[in-house]
PDB file of N, CA and C in Angstrom:
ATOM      1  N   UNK A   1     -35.109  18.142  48.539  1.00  0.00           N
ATOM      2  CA  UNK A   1     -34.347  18.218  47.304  1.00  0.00           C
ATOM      3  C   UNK A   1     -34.531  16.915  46.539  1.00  0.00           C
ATOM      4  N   UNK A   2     -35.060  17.053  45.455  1.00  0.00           N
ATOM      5  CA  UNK A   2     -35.291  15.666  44.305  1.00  0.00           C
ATOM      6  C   UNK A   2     -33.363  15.223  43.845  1.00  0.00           C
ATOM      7  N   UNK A   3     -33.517  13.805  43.565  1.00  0.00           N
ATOM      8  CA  UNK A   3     -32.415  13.337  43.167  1.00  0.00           C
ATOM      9  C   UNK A   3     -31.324  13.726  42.214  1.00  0.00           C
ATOM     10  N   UNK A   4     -32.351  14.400  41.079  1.00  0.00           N
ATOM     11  CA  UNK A   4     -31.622  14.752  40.422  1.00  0.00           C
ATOM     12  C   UNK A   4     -30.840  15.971  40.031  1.00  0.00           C
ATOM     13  N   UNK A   5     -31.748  17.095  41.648  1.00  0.00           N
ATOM     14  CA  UNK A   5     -30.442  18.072  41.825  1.00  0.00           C
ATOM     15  C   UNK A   5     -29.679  18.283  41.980  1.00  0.00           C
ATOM     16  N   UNK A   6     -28.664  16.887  42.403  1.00  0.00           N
ATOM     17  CA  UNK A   6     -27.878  16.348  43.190  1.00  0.00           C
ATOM     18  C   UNK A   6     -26.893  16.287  41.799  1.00  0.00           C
ATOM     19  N   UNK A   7     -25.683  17.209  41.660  1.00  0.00           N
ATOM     20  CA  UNK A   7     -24.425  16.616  40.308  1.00  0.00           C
ATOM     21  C   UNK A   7     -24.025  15.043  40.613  1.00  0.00           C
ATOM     22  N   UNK A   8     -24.292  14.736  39.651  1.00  0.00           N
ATOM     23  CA  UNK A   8     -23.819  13.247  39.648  1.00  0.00           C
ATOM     24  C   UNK A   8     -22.073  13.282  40.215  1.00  0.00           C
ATOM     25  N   UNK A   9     -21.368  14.034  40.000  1.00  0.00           N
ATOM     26  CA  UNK A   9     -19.855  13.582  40.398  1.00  0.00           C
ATOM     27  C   UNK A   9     -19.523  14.251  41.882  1.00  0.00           C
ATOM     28  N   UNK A  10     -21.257  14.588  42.749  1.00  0.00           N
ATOM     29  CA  UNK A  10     -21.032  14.761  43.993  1.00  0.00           C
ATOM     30  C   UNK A  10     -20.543  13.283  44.781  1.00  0.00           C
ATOM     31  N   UNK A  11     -20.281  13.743  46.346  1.00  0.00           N
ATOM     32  CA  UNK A  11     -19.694  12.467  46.751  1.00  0.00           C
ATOM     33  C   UNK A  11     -20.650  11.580  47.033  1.00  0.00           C
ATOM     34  N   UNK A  12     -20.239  10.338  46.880  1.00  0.00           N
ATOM     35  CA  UNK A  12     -21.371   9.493  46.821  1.00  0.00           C
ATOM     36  C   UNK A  12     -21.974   9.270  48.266  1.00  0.00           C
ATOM     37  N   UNK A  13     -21.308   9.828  49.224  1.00  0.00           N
ATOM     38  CA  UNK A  13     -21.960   9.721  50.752  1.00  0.00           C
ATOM     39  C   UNK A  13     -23.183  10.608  50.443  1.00  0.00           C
ATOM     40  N   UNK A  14     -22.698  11.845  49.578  1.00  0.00           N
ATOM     41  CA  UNK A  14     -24.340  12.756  49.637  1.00  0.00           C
ATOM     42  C   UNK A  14     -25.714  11.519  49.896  1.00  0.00           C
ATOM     43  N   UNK A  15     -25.787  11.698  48.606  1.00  0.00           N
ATOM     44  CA  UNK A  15     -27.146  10.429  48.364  1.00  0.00           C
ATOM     45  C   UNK A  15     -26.953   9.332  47.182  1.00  0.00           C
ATOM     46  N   UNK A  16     -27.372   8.198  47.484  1.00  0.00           N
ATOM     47  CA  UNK A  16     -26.999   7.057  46.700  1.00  0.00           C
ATOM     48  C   UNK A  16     -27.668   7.447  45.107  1.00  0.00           C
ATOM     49  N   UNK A  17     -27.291   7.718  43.924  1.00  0.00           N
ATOM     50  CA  UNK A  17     -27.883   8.045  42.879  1.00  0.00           C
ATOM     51  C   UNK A  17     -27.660   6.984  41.479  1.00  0.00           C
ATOM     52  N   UNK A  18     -28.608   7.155  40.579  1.00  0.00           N
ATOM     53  CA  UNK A  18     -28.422   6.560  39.645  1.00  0.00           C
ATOM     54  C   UNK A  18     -26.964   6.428  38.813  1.00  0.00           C
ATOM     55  N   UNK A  19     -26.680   5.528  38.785  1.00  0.00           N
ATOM     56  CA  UNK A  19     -25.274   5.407  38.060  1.00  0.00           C
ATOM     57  C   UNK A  19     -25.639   5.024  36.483  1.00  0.00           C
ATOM     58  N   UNK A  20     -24.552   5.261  35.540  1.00  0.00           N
ATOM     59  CA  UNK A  20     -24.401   4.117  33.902  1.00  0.00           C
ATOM     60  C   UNK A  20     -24.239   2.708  34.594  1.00  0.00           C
ATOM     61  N   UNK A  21     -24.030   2.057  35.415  1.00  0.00           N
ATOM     62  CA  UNK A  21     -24.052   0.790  35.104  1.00  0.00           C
ATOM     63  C   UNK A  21     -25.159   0.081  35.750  1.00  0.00           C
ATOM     64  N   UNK A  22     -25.832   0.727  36.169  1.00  0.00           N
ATOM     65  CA  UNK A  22     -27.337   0.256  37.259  1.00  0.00           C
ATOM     66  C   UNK A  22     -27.833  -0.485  35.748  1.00  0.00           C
ATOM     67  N   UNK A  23     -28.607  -1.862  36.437  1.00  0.00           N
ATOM     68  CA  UNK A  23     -29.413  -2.497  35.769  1.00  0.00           C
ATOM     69  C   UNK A  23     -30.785  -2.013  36.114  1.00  0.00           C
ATOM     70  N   UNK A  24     -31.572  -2.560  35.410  1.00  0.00           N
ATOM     71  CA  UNK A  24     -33.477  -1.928  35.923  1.00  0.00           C
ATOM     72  C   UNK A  24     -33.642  -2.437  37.548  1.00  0.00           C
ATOM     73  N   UNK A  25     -33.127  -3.232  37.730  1.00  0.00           N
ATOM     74  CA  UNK A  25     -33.317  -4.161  39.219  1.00  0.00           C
ATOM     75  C   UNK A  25     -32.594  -3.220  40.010  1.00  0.00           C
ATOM     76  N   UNK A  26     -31.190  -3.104  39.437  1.00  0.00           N
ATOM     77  CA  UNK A  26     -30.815  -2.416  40.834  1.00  0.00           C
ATOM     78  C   UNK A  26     -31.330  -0.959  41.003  1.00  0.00           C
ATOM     79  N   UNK A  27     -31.638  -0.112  40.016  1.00  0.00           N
ATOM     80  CA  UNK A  27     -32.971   1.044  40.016  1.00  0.00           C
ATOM     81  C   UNK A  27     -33.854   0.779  40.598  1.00  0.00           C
ATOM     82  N   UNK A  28     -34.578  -0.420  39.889  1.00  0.00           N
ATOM     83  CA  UNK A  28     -36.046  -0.636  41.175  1.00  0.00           C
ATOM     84  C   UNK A  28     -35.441  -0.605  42.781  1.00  0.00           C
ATOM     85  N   UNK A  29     -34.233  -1.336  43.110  1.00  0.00           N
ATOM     86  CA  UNK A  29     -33.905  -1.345  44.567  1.00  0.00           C
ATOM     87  C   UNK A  29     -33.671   0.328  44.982  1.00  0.00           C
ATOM     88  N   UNK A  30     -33.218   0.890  44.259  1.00  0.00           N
ATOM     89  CA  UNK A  30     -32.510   2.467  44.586  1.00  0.00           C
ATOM     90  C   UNK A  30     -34.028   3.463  44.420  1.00  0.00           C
ATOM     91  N   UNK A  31     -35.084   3.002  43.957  1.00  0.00           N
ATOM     92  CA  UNK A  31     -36.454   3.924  43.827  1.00  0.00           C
ATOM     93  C   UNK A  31     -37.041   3.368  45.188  1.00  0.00           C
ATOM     94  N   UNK A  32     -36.853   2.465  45.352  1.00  0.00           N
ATOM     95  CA  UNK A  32     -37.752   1.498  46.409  1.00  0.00           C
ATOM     96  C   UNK A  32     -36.973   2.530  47.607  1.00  0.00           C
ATOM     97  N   UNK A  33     -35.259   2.636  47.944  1.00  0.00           N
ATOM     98  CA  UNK A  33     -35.233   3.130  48.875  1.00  0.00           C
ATOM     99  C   UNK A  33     -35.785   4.607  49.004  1.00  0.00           C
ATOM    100  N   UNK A  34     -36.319   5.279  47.577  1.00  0.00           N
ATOM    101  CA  UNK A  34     -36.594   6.869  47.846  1.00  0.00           C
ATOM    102  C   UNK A  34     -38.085   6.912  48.161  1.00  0.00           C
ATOM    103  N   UNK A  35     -38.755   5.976  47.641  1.00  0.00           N
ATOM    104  CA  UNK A  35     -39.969   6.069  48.228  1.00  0.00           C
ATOM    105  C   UNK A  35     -40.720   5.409  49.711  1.00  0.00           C
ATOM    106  N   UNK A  36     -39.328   4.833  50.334  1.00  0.00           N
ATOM    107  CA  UNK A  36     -39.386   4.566  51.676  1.00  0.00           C
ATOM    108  C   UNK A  36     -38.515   5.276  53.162  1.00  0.00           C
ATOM    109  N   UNK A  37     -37.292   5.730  52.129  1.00  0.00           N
ATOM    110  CA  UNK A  37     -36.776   6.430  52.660  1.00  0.00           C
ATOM    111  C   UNK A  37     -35.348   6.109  53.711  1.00  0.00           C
ATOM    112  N   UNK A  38     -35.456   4.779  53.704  1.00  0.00           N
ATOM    113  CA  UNK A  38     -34.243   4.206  53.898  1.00  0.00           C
ATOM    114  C   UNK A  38     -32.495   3.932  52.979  1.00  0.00           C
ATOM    115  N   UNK A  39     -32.071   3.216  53.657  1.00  0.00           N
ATOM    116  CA  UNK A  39     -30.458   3.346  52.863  1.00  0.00           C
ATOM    117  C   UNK A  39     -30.269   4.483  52.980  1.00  0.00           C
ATOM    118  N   UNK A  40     -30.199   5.802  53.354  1.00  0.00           N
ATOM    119  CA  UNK A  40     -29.672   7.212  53.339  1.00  0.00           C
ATOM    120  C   UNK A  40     -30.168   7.396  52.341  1.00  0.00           C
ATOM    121  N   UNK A  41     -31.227   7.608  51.688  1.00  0.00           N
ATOM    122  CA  UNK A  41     -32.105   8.653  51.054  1.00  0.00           C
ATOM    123  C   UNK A  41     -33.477   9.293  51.707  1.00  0.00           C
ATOM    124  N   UNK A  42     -33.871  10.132  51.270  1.00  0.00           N
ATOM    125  CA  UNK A  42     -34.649  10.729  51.904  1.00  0.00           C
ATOM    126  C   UNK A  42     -35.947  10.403  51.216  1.00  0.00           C
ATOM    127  N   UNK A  43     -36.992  10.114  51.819  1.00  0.00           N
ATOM    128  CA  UNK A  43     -38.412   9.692  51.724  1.00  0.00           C
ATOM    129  C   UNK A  43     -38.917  10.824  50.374  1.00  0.00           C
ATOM    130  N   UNK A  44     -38.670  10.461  49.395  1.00  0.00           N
ATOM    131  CA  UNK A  44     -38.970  11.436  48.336  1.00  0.00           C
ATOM    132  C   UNK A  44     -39.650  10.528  47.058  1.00  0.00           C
ATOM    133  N   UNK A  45     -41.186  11.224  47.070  1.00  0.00           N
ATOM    134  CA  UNK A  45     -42.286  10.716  45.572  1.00  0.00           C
ATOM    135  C   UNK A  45     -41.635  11.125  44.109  1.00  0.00           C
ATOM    136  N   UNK A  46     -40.976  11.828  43.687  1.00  0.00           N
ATOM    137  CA  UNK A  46     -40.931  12.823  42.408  1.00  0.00           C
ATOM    138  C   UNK A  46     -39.787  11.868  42.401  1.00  0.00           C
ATOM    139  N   UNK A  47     -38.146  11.739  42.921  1.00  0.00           N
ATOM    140  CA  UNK A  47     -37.484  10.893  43.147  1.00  0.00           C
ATOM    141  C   UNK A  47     -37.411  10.047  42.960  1.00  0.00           C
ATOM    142  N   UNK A  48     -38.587   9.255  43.827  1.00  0.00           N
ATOM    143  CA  UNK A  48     -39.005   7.745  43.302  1.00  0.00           C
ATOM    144  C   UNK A  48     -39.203   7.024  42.048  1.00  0.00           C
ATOM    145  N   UNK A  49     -40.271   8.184  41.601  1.00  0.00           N
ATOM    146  CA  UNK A  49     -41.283   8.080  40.493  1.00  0.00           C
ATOM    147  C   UNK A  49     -40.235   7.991  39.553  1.00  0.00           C
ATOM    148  N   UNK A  50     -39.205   8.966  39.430  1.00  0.00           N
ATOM    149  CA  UNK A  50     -38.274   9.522  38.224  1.00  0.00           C
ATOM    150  C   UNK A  50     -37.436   8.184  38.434  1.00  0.00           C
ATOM    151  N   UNK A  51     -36.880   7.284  39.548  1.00  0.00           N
ATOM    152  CA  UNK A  51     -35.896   6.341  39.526  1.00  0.00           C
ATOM    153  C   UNK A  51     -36.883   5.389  38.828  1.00  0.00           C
ATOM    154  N   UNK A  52     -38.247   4.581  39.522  1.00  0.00           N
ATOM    155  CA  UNK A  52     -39.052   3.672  39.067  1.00  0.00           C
ATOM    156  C   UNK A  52     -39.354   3.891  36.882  1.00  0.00           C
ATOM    157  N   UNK A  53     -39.163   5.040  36.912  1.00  0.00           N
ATOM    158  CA  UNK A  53     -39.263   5.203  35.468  1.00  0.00           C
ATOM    159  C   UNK A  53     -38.045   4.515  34.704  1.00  0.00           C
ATOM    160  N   UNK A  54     -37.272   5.721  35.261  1.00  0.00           N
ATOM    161  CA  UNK A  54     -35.642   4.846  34.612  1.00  0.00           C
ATOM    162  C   UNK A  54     -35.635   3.384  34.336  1.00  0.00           C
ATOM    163  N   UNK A  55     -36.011   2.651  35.850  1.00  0.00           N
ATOM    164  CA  UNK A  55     -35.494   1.122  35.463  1.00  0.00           C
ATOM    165  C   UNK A  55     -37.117   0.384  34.728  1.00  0.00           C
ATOM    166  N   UNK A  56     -37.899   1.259  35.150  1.00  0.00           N
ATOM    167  CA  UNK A  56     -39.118   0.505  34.017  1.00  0.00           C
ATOM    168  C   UNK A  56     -38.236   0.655  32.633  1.00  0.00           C
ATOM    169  N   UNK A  57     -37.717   1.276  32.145  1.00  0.00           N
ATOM    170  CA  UNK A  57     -37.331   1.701  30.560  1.00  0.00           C
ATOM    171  C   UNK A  57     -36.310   0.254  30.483  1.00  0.00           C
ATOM    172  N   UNK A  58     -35.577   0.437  31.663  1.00  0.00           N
ATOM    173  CA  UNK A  58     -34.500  -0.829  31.814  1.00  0.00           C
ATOM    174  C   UNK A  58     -34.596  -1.694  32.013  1.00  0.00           C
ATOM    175  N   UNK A  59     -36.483  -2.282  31.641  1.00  0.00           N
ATOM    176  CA  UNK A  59     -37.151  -3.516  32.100  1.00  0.00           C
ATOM    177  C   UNK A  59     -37.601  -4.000  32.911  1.00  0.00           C
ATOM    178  N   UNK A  60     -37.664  -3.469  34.578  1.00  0.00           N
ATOM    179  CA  UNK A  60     -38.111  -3.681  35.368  1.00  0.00           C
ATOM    180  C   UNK A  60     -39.363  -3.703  35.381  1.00  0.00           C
ATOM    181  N   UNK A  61     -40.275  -4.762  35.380  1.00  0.00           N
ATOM    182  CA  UNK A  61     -41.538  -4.984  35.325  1.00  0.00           C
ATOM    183  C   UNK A  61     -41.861  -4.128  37.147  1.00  0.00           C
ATOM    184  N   UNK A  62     -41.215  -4.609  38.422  1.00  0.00           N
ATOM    185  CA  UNK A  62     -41.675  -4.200  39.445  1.00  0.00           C
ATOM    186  C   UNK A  62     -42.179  -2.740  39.322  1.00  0.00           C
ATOM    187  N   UNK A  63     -41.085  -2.046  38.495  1.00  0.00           N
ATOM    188  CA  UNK A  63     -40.704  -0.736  38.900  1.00  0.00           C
ATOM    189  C   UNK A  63     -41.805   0.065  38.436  1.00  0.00           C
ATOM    190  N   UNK A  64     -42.691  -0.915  36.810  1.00  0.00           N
ATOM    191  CA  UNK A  64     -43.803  -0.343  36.002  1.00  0.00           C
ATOM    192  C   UNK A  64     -44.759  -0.519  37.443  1.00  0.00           C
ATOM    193  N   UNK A  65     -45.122  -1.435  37.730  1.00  0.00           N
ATOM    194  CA  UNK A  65     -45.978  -1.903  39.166  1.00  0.00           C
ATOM    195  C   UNK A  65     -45.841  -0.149  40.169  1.00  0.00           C
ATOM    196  N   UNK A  66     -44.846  -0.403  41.003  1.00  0.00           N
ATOM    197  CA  UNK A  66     -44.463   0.689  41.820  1.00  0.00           C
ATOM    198  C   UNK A  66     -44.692   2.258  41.173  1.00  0.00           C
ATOM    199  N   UNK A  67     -44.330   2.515  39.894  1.00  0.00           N
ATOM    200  CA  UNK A  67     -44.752   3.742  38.894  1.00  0.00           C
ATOM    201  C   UNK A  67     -45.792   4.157  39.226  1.00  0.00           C
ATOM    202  N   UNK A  68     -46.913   3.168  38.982  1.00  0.00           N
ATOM    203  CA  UNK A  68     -48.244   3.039  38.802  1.00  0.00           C
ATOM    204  C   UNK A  68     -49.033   3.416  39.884  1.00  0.00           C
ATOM    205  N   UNK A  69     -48.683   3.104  41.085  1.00  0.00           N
ATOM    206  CA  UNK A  69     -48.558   2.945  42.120  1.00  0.00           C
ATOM    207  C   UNK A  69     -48.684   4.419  42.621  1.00  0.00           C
ATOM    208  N   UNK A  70     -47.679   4.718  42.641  1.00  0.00           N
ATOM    209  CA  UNK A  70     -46.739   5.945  43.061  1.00  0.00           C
ATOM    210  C   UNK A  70     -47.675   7.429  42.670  1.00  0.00           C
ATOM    211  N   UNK A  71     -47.694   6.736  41.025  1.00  0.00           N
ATOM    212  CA  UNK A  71     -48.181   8.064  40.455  1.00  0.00           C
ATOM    213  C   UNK A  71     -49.860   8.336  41.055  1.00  0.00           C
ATOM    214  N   UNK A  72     -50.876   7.389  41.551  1.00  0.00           N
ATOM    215  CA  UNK A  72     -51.964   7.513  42.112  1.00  0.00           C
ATOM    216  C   UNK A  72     -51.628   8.267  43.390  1.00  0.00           C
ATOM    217  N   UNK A  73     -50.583   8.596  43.842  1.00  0.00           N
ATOM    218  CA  UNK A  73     -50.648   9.452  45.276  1.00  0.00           C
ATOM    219  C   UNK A  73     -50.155  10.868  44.865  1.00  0.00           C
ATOM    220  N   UNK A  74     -49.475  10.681  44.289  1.00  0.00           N
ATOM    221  CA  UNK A  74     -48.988  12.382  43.667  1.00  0.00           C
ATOM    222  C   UNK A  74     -50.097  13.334  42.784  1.00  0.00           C
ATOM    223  N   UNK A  75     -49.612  14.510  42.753  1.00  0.00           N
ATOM    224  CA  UNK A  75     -50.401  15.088  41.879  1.00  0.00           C
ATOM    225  C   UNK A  75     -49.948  15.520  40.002  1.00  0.00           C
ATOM    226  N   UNK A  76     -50.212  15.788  39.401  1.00  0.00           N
ATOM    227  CA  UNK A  76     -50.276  15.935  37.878  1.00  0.00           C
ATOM    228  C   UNK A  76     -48.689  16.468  37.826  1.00  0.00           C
ATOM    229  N   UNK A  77     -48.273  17.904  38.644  1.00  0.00           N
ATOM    230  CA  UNK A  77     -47.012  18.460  38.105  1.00  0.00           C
ATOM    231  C   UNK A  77     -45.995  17.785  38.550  1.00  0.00           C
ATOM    232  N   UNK A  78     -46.032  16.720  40.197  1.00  0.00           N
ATOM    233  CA  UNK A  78     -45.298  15.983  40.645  1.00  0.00           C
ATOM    234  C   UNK A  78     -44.780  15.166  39.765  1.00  0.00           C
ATOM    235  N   UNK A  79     -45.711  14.440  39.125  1.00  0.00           N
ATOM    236  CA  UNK A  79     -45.482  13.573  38.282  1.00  0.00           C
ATOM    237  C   UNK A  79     -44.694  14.185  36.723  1.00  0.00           C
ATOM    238  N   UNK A  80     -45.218  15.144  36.466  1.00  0.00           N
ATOM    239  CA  UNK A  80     -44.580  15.794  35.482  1.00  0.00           C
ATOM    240  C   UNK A  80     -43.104  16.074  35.427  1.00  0.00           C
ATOM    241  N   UNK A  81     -42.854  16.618  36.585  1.00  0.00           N
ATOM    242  CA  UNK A  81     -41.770  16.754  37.224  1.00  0.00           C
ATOM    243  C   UNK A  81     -40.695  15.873  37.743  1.00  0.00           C
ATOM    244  N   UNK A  82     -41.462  14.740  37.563  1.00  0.00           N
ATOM    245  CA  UNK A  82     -40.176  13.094  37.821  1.00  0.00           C
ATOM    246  C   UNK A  82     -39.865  12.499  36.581  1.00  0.00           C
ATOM    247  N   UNK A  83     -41.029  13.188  35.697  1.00  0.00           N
ATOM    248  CA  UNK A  83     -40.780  12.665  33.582  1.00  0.00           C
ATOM    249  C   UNK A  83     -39.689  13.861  33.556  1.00  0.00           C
ATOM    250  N   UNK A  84     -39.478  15.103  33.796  1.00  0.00           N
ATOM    251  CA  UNK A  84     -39.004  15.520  33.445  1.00  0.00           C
ATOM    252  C   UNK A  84     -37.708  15.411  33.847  1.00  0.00           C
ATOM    253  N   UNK A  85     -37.613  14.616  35.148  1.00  0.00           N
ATOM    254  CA  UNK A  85     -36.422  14.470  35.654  1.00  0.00           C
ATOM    255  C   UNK A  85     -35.289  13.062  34.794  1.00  0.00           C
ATOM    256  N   UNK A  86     -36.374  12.207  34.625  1.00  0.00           N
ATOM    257  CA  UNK A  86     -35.440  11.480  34.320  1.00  0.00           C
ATOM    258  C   UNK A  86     -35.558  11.356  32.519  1.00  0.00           C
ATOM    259  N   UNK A  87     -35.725  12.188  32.015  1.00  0.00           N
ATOM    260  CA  UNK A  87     -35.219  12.550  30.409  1.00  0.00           C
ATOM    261  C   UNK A  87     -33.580  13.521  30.718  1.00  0.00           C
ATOM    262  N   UNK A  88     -33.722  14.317  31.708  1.00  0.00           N
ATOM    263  CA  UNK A  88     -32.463  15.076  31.826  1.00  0.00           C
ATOM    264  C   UNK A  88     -31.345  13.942  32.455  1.00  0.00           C
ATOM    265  N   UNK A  89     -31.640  13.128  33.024  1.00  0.00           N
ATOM    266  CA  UNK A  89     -30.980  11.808  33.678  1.00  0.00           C
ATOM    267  C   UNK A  89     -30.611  11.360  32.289  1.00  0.00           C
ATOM    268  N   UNK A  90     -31.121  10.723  31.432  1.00  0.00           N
ATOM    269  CA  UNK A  90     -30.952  10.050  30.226  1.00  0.00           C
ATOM    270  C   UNK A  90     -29.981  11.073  28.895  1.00  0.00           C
ATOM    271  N   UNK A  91     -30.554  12.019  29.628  1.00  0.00           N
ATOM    272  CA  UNK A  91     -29.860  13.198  28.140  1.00  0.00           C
ATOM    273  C   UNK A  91     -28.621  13.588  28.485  1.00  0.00           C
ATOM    274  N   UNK A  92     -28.261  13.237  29.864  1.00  0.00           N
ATOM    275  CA  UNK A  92     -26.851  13.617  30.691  1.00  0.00           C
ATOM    276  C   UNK A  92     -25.547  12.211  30.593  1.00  0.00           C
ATOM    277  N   UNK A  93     -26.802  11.172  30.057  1.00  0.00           N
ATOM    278  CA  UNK A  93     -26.029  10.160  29.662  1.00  0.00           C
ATOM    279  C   UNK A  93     -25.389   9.346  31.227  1.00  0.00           C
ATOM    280  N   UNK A  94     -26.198  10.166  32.320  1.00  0.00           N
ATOM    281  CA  UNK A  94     -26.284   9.179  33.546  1.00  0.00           C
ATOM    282  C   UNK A  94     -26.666   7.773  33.984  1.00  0.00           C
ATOM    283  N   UNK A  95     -27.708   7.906  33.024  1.00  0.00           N
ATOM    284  CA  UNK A  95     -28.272   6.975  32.876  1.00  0.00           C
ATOM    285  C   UNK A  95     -28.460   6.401  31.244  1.00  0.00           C
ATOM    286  N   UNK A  96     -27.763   4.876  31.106  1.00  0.00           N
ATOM    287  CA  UNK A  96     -27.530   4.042  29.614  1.00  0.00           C
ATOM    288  C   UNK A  96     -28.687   3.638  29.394  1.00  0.00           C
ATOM    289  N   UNK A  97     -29.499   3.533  28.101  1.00  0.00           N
ATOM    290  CA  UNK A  97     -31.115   3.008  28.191  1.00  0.00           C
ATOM    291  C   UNK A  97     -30.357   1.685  27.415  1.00  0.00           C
ATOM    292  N   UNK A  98     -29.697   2.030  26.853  1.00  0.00           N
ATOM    293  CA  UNK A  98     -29.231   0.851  25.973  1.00  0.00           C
ATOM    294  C   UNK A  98     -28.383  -0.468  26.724  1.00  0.00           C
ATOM    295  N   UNK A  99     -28.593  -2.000  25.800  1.00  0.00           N
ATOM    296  CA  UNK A  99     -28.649  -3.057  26.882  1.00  0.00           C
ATOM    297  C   UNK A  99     -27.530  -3.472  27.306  1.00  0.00           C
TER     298      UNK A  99
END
């Protein structure tokens, strides 16, 4: 299950998820755990990709690095599919782009 099937006002024991007050850093830390799979998330690329996006937008230079990264192991719809995730993240107002 990708992150963002997850309702944001589930309990936060589910899985650790993007919040409004995450900075790009603490995103890069919260993508870093989905694409490793530690902290209680589950080892998930589309996940990753879609968190590493978020905090790239939120300045995280690492997270552009790790993106980049990321997206060379996945395939075309994977990737499609983590853009698409985190525009619905942003349009849900889960996530603040603004500073």
């Amino acid at each position: 299950m990708i992150a963002q099937e997850m309702a944001p006002e589930m309990s936060e024991a589910a899985l650790p998820l993007p919040t409004p007050d995450m900075t790009g850093d603490d995103l890069f830390r919260l993508g870093m755990m989905y694409s490793s799979g530690s902290g209680g998330c589950p080892m998930d690329r589309v996940s990753a990709h879609m968190i590493f996006n978020l905090a790239a937008m939120k300045g995280s230079i690492e997270a552009r690095v790790y993106r980049r990264e990321m997206s060379e192991e996945m395939d075309r719809e994977e990737i499609s599919e983590a853009q698409r995730a985190a525009r619905r993240w942003i349009d849900a107002g889960v996530v603040s782009l603004a500073a």
